[in-house]
Protein backbone atom coordinates (compact mmCIF):
# COMPACT_ATOMS: atom_id res chain seq x y z
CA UNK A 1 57.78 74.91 105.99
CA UNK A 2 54.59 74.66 106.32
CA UNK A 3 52.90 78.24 107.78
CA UNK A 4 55.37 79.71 105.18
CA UNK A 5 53.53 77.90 102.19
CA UNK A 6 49.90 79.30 103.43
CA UNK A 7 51.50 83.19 102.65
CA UNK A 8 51.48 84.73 99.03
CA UNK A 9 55.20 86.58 99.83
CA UNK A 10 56.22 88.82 97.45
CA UNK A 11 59.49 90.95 97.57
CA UNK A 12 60.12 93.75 95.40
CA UNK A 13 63.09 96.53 95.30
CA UNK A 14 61.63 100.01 95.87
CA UNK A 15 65.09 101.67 96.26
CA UNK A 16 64.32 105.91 95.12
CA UNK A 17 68.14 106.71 96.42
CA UNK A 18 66.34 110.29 97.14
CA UNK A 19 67.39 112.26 100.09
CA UNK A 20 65.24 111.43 102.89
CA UNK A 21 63.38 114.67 103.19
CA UNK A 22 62.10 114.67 99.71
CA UNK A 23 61.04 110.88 100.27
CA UNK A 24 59.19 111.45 103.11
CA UNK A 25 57.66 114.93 102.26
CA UNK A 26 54.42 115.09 103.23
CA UNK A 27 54.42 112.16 105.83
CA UNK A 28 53.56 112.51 109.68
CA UNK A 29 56.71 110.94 111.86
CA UNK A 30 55.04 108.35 113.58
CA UNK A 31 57.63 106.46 114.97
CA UNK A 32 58.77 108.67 118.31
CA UNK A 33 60.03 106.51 121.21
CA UNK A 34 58.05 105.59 124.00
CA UNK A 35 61.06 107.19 126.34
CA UNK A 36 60.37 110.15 124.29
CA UNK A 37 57.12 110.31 124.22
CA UNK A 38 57.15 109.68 127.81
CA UNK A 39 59.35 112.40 128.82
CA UNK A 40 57.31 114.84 127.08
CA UNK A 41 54.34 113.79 128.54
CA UNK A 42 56.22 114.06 131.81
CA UNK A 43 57.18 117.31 130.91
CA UNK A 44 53.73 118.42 129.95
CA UNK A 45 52.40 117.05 133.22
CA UNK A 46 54.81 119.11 135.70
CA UNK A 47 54.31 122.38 133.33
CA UNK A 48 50.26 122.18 133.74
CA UNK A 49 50.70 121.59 137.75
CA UNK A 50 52.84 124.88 138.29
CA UNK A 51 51.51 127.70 139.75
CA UNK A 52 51.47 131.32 138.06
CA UNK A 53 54.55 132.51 140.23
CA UNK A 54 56.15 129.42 138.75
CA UNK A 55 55.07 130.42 135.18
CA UNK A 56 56.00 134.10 135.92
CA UNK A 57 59.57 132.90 137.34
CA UNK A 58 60.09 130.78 133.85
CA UNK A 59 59.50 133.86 131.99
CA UNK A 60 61.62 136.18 133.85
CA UNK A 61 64.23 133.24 133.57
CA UNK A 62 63.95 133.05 129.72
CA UNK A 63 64.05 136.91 129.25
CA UNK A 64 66.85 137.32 131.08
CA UNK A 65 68.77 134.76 129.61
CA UNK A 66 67.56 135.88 125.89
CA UNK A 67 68.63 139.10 126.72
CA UNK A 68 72.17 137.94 128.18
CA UNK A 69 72.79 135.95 125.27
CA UNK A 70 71.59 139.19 123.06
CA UNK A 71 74.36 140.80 124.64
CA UNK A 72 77.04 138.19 124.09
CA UNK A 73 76.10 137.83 120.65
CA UNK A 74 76.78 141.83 120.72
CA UNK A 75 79.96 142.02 122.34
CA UNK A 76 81.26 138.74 120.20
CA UNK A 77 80.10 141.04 117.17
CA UNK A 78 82.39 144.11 118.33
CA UNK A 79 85.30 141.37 119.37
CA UNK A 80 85.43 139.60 115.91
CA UNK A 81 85.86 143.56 114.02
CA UNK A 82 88.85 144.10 115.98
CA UNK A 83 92.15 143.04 115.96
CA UNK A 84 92.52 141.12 118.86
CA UNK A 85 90.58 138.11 117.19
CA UNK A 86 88.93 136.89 120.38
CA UNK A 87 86.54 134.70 120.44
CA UNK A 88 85.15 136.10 124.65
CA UNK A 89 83.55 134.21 126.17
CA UNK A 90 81.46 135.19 129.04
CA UNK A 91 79.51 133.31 131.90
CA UNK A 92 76.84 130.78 130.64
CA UNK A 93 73.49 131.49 132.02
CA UNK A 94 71.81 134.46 134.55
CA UNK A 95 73.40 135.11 137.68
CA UNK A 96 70.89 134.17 140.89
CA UNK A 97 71.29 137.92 142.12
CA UNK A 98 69.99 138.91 138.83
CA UNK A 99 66.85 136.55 139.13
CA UNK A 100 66.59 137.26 142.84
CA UNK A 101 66.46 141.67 141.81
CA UNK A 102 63.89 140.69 139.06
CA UNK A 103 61.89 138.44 140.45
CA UNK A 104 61.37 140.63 143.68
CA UNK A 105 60.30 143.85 142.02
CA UNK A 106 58.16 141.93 139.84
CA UNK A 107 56.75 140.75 143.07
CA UNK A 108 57.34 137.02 142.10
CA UNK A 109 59.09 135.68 145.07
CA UNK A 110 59.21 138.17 148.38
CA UNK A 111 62.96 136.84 149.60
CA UNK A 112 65.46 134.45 148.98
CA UNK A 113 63.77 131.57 150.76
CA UNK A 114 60.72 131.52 148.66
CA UNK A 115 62.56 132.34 145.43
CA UNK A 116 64.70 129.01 146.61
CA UNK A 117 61.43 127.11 147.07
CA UNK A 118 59.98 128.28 143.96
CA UNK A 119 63.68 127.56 141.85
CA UNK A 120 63.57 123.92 143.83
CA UNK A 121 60.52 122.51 142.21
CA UNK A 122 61.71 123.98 139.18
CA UNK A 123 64.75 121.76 139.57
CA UNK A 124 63.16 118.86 141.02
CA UNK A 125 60.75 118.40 137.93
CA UNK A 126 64.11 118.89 135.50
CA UNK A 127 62.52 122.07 134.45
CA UNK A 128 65.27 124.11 134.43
């Protein structure tokens, strides 16, 4: 028609048919969703407006649980040279005793109720 005739279109095959990473080496990804982009912003947001007991609590949360998956990784080590051939299994994640103990003598939360209050906002911004 007639807007079509006022363009100079020109098509032509650039087809490589190399993998993706060696096309694209180089190259900034520019193309992240907005929901993405969103929900890291989001993220970013709740992380900057928690307080250092907050921060202190993540940590103590994240060592425990690196160390309690150190151990698994251990134990699954020892239970794949023996005989038996099982695979374990073990609890997923750190006990709330565990991060109660820690997180008092680290002086992080002074009792349960604050430690609940502290894990709550943790939960209500999909932190952990």
């Amino acid at each position: 028609s007639e807007l079509q005739g006022r363009f100079s279109w020109v098509w032509q095959d650039a087809t490589s048919y190399d993998p993706f990473e060696d096309e694209s080496r180089g190259e900034t990804v520019t193309t992240v969703s907005t929901k993405t982009r969103a929900a890291t912003q989001g993220a970013a947001y709740v992380l900057d407006s928690l307080t250092d007991r907050h921060h202190k609590l993540l940590e103590l949360m994240l060592d425990a649980e690196d160390e309690r998956q150190k151990k698994e990784k251990e134990k699954l080590k020892g239970a794949s040279s023996s005989s038996s051939g099982s695979r374990g299994g073990g609890g997923l994640g750190i006990s709330y005793a565990l991060v109660r103990d820690k997180s008092k003598s680290k002086m992080i939360a002074k009792d349960d109720a604050q430690l609940d209050h502290y894990l709550r906002e943790l939960m209500d911004g999909n932190i952990v």
